[in-house]
N, C-alpha and C. Protein backbone atom coordinates (compact mmCIF):
# COMPACT_ATOMS: atom_id res chain seq x y z
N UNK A 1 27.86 -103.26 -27.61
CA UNK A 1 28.25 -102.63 -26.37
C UNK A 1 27.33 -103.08 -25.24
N UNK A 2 25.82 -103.22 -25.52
CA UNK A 2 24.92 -103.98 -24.45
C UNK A 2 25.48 -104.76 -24.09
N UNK A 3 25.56 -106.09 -24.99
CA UNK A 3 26.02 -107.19 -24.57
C UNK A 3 27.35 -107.01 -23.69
N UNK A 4 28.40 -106.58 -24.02
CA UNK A 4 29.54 -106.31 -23.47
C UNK A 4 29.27 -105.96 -21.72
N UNK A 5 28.38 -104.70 -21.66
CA UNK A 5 27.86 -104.35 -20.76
C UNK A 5 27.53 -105.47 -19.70
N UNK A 6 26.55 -106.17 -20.58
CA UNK A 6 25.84 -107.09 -19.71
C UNK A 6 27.07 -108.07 -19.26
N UNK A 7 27.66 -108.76 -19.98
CA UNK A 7 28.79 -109.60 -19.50
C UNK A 7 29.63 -109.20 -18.49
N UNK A 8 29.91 -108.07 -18.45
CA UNK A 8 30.98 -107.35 -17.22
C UNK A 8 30.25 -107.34 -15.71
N UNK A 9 28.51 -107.11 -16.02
CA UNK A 9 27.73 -107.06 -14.84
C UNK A 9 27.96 -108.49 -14.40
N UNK A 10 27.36 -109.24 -15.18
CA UNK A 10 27.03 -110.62 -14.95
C UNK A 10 28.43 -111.13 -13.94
N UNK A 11 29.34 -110.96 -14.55
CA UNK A 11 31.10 -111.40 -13.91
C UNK A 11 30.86 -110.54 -12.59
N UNK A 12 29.95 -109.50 -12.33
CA UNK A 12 30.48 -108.70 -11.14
C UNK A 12 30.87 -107.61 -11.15
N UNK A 13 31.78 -107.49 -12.20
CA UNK A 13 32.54 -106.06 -12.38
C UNK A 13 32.34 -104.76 -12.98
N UNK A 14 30.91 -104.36 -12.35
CA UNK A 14 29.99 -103.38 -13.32
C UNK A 14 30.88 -102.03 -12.04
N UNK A 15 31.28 -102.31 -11.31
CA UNK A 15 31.80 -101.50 -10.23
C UNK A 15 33.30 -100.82 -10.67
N UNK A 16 33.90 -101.60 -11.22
CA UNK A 16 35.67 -102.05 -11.46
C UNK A 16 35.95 -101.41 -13.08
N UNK A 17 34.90 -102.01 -13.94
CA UNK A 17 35.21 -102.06 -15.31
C UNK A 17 33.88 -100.83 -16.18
N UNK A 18 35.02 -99.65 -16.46
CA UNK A 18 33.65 -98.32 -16.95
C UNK A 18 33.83 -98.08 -18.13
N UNK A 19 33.00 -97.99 -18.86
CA UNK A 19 32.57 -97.90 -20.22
C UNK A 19 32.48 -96.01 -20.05
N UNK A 20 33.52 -95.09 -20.99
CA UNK A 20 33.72 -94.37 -20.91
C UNK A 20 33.55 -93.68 -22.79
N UNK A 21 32.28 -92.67 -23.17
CA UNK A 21 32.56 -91.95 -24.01
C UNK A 21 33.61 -91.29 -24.38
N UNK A 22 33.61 -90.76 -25.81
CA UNK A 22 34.64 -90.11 -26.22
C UNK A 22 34.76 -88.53 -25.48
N UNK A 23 36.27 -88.40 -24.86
CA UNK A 23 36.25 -87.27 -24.00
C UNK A 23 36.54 -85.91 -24.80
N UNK A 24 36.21 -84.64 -24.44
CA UNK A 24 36.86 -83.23 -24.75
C UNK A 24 38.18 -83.41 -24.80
N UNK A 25 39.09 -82.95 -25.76
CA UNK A 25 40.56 -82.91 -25.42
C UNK A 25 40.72 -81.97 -24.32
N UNK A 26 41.66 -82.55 -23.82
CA UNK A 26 42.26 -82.21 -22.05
C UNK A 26 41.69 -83.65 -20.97
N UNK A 27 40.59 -83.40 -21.25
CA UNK A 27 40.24 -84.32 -20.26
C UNK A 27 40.40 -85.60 -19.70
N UNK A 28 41.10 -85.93 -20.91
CA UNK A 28 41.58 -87.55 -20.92
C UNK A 28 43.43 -87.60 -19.53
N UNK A 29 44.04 -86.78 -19.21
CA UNK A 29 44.81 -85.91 -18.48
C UNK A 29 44.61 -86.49 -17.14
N UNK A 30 43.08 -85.72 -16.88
CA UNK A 30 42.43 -85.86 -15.48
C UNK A 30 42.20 -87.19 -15.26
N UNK A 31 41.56 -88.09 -16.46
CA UNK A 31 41.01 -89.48 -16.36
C UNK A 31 42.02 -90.57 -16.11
N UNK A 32 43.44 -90.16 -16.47
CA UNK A 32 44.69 -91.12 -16.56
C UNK A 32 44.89 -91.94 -15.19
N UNK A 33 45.09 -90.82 -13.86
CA UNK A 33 45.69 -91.52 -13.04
C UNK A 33 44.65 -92.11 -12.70
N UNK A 34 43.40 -91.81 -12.33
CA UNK A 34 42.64 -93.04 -11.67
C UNK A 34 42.62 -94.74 -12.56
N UNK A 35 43.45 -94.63 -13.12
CA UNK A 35 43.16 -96.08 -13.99
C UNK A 35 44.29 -97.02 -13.48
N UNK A 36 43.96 -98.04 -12.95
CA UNK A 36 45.12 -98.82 -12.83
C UNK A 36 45.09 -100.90 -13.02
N UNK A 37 45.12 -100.94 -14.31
CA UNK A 37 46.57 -99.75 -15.32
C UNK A 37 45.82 -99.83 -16.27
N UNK A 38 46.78 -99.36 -17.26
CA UNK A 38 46.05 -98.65 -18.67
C UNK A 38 45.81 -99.79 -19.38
N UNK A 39 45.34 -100.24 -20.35
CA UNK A 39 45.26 -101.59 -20.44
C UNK A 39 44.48 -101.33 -22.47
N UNK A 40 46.00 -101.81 -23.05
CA UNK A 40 45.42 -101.10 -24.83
C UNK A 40 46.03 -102.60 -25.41
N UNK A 41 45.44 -103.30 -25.83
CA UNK A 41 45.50 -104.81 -26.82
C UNK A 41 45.06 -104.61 -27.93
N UNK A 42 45.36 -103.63 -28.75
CA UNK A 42 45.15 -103.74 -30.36
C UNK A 42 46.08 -105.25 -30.78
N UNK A 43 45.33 -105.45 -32.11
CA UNK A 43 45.65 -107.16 -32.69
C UNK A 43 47.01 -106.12 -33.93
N UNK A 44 46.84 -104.91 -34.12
CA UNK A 44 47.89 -104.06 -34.92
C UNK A 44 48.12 -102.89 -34.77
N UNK A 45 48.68 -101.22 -34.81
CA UNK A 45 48.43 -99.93 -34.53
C UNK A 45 49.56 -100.28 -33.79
N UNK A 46 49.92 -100.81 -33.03
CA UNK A 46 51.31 -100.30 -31.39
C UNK A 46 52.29 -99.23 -31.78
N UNK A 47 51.42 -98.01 -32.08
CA UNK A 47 52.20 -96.85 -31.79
C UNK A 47 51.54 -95.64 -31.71
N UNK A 48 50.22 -96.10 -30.84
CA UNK A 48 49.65 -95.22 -29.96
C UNK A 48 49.89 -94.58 -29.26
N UNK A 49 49.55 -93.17 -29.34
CA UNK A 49 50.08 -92.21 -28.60
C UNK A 49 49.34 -92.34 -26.71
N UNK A 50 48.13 -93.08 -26.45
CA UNK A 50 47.69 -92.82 -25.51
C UNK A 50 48.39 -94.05 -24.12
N UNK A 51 48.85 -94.94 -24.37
CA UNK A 51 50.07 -95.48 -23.52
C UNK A 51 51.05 -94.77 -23.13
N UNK A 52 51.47 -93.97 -23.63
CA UNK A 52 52.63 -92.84 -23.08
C UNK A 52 52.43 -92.13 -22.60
N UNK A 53 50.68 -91.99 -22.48
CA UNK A 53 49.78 -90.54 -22.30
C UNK A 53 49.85 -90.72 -20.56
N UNK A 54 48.97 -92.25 -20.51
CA UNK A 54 48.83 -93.11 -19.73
C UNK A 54 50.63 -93.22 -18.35
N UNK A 55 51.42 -93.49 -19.00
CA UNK A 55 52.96 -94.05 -18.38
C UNK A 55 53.26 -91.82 -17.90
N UNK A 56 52.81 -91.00 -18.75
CA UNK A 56 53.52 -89.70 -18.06
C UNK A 56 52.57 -89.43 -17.08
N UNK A 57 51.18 -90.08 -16.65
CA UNK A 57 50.82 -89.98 -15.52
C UNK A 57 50.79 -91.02 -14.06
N UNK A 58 51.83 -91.65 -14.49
CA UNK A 58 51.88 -92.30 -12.93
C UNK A 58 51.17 -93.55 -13.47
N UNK A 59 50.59 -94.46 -14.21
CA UNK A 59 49.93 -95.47 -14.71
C UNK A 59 51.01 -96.40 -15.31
N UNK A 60 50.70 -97.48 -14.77
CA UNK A 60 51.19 -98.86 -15.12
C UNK A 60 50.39 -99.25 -16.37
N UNK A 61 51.36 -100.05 -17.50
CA UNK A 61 50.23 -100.18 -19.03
C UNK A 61 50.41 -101.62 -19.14
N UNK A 62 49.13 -102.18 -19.63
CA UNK A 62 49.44 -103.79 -19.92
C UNK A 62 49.10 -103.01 -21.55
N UNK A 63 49.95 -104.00 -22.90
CA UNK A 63 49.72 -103.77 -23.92
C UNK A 63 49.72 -104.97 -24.50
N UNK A 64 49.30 -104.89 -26.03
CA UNK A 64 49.58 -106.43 -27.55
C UNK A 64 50.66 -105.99 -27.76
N UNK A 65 51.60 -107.21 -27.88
CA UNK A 65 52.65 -106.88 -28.94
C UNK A 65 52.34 -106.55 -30.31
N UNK A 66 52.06 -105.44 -30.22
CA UNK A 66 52.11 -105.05 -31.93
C UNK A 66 52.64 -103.80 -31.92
N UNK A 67 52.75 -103.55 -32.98
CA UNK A 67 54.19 -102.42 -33.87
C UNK A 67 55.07 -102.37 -32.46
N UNK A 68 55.44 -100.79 -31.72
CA UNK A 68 56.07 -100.80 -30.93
C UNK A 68 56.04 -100.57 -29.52
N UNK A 69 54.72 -100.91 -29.29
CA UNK A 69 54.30 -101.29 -27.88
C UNK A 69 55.29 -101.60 -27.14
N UNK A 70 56.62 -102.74 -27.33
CA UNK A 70 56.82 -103.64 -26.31
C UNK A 70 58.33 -102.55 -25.85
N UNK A 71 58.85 -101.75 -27.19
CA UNK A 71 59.21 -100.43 -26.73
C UNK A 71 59.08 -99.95 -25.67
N UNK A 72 57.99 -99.19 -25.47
CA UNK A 72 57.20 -98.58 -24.48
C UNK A 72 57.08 -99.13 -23.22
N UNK A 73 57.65 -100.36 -22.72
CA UNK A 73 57.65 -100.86 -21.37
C UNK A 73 58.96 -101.36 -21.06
N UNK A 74 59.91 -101.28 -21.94
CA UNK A 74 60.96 -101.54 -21.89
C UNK A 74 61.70 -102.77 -21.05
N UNK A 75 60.99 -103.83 -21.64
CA UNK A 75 61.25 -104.97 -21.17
C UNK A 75 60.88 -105.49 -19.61
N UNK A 76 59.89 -104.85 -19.85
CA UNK A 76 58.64 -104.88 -17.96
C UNK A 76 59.12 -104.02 -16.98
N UNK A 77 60.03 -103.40 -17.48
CA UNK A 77 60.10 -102.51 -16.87
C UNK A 77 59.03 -101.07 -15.83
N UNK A 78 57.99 -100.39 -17.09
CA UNK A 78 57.19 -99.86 -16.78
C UNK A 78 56.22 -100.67 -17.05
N UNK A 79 55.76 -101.67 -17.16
CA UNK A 79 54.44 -101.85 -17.60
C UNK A 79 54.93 -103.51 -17.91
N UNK A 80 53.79 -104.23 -18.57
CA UNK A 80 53.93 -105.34 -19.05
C UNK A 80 53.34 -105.85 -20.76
N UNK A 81 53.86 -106.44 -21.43
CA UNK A 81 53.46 -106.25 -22.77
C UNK A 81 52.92 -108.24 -22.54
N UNK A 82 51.71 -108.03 -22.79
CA UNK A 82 50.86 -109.24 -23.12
C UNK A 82 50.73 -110.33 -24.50
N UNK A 83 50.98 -110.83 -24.85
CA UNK A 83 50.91 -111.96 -25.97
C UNK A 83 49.41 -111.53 -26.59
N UNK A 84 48.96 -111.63 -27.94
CA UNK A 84 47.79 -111.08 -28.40
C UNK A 84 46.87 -112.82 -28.06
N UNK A 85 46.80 -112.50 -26.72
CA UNK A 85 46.27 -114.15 -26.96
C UNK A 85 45.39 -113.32 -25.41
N UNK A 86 44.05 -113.53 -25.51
CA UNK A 86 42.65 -113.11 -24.20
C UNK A 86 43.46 -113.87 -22.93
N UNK A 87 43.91 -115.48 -22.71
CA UNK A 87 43.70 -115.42 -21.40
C UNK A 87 44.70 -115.22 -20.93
N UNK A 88 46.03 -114.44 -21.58
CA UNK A 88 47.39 -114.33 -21.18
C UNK A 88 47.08 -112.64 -20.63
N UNK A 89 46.03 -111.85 -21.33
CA UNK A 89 46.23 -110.81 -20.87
C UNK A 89 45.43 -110.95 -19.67
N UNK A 90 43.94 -111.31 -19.54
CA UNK A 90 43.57 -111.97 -18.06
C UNK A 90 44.59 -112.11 -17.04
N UNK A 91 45.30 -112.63 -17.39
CA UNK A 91 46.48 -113.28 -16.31
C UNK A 91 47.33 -112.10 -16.06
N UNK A 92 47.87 -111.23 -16.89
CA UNK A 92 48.31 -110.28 -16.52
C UNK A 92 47.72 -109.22 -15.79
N UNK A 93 46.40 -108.83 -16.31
CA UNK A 93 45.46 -107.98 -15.81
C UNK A 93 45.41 -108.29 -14.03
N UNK A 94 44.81 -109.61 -13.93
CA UNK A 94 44.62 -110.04 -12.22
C UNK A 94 46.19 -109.88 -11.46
N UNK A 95 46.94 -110.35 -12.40
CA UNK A 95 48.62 -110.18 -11.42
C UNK A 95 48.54 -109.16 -10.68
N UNK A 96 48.75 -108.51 -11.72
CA UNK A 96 48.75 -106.59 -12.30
C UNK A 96 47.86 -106.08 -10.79
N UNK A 97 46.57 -105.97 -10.64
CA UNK A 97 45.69 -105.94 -9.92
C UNK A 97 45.97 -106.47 -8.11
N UNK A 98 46.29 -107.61 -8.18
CA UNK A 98 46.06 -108.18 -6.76
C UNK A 98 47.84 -108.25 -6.10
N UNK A 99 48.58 -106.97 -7.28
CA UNK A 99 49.59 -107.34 -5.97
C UNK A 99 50.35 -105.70 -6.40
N UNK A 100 50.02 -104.99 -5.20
CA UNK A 100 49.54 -103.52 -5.06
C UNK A 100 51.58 -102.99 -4.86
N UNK A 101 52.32 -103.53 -5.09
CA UNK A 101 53.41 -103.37 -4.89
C UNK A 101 54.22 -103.50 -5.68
N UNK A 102 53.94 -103.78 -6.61
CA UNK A 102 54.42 -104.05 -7.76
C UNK A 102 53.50 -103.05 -8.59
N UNK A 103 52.46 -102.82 -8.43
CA UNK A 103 51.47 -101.98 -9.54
C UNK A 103 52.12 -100.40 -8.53
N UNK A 104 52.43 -100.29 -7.62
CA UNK A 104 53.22 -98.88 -7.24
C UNK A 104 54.49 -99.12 -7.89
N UNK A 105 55.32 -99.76 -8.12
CA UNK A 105 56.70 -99.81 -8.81
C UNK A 105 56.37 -99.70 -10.11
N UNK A 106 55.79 -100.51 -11.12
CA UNK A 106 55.78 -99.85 -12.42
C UNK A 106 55.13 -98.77 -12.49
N UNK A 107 54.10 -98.01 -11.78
CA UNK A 107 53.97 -96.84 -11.91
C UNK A 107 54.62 -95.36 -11.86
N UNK A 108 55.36 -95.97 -11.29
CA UNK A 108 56.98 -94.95 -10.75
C UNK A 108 57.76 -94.91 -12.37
N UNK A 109 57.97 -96.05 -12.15
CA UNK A 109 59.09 -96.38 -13.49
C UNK A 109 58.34 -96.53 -14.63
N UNK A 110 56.55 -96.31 -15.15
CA UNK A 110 56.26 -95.89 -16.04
C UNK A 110 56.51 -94.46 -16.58
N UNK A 111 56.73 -93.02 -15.32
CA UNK A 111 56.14 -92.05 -15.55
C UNK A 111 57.85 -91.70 -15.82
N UNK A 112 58.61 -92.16 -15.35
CA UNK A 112 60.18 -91.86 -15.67
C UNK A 112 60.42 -92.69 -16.71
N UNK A 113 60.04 -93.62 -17.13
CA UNK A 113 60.39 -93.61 -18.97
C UNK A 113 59.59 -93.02 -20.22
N UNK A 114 58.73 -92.92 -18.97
CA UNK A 114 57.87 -91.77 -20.54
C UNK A 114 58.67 -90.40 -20.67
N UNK A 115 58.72 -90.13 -19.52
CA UNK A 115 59.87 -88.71 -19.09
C UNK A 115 61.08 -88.91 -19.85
N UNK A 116 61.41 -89.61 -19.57
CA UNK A 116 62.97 -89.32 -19.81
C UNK A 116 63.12 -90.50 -21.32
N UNK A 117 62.17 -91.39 -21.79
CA UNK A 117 62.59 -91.97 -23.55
C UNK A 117 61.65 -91.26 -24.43
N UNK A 118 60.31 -91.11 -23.83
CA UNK A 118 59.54 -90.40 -25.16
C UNK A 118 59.12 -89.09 -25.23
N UNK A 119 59.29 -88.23 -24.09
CA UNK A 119 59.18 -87.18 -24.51
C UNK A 119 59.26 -86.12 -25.52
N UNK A 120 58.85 -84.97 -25.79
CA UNK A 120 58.61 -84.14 -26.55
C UNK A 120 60.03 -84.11 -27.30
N UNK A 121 60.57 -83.69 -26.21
CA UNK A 121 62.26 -83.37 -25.96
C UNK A 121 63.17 -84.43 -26.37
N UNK A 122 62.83 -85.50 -26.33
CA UNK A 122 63.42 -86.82 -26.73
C UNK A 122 63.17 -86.88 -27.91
N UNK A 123 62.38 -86.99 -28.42
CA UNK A 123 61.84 -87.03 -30.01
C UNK A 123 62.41 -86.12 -30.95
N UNK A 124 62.61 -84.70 -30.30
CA UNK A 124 62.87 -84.07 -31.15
C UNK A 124 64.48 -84.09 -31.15
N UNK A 125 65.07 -84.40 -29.78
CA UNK A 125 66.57 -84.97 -29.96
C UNK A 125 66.85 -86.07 -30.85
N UNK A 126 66.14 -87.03 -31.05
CA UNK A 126 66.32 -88.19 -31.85
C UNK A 126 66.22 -87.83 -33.54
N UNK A 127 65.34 -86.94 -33.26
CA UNK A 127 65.04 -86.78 -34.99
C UNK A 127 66.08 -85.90 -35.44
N UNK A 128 66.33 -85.04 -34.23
CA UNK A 128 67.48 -83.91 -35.34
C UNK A 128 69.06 -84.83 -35.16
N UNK A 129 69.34 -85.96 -34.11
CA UNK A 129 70.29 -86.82 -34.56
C UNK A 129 70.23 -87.36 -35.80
N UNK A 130 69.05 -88.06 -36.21
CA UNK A 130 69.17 -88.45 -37.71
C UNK A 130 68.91 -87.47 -38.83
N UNK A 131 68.60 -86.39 -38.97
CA UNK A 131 68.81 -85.30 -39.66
C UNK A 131 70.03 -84.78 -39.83
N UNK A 132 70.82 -85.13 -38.47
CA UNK A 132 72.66 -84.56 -38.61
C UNK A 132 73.27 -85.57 -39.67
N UNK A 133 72.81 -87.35 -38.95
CA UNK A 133 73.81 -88.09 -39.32
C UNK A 133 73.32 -88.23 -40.91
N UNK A 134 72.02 -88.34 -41.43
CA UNK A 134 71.82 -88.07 -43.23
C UNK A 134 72.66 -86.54 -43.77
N UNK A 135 72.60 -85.77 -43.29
CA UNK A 135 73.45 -84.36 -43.97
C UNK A 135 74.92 -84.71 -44.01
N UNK A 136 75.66 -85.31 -43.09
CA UNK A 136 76.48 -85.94 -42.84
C UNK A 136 77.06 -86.71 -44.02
N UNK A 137 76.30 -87.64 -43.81
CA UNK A 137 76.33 -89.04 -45.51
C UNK A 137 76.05 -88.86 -46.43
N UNK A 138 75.16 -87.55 -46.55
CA UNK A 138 75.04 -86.58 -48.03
C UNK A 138 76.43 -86.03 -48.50
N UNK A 139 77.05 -85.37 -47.58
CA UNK A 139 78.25 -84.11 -47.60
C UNK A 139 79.25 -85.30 -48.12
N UNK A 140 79.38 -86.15 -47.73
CA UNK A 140 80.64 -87.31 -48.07
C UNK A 140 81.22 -87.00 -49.52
């Protein structure tokens, strides 16, 4: 983490880029919108709950394609899903960053697909659809 540290200074970006402990639950809530954008590149896991956490507060997400990350942005829609490759997400990251009009549009249209595909309410509509349609194909 030093080292890490030190590298981010060295580049400049000891201002931009914060090294943040593990928070109290709730608090991570408050910490969402100031981030722009959320920015989660696991090399496997993509079905993290904290990208959605991220998209129901107004936050634009760069992610890895892994498991179902690329879900979750719905085809760049809210966000942008990155290649598991460092200088492709770079490239996205600076886009992302230096063009403030586009990082207000996926933020809009992050917080309305978290709303309206993954919600609480969504999930639990989806699951008791496939709970109908198996009782269904049982009863046959």
């Amino acid at each position: 983490l030093a080292a890490l540290k030190g590298r981010v200074k060295a580049a400049g970006l000891a201002e931009r880029i914060l090294f943040v402990d593990e928070m109290a639950r709730g608090q991570l809530a408050d910490v969402l919108p100031a981030l722009d954008p959320y920015i989660a590149l696991p090399r496997y896991e993509g079905h993290g709950v904290t990208p959605l956490e991220a998209m129901a507060r107004g936050v634009p997400v760069i992610l890895s394609d892994a498991g179902l990350f690329h879900a979750f942005v719905g085809g760049g829609v809210a966000g942008e899903v990155a290649v598991a490759d460092t200088a492709a997400a770079i490239c996205s990251v600076r886009d992302l960053l230096t063009d403030t009009d586009r990082q207000r549009a996926l933020a809009v249209a992050a917080r309305e697909r978290a709303r309206e595909q993954f919600s609480v309410g969504a999930e639990s509509e989806a699951i008791t659809r496939v709970n109908e349609e198996l009782l269904a194909e049982a009863g046959r």
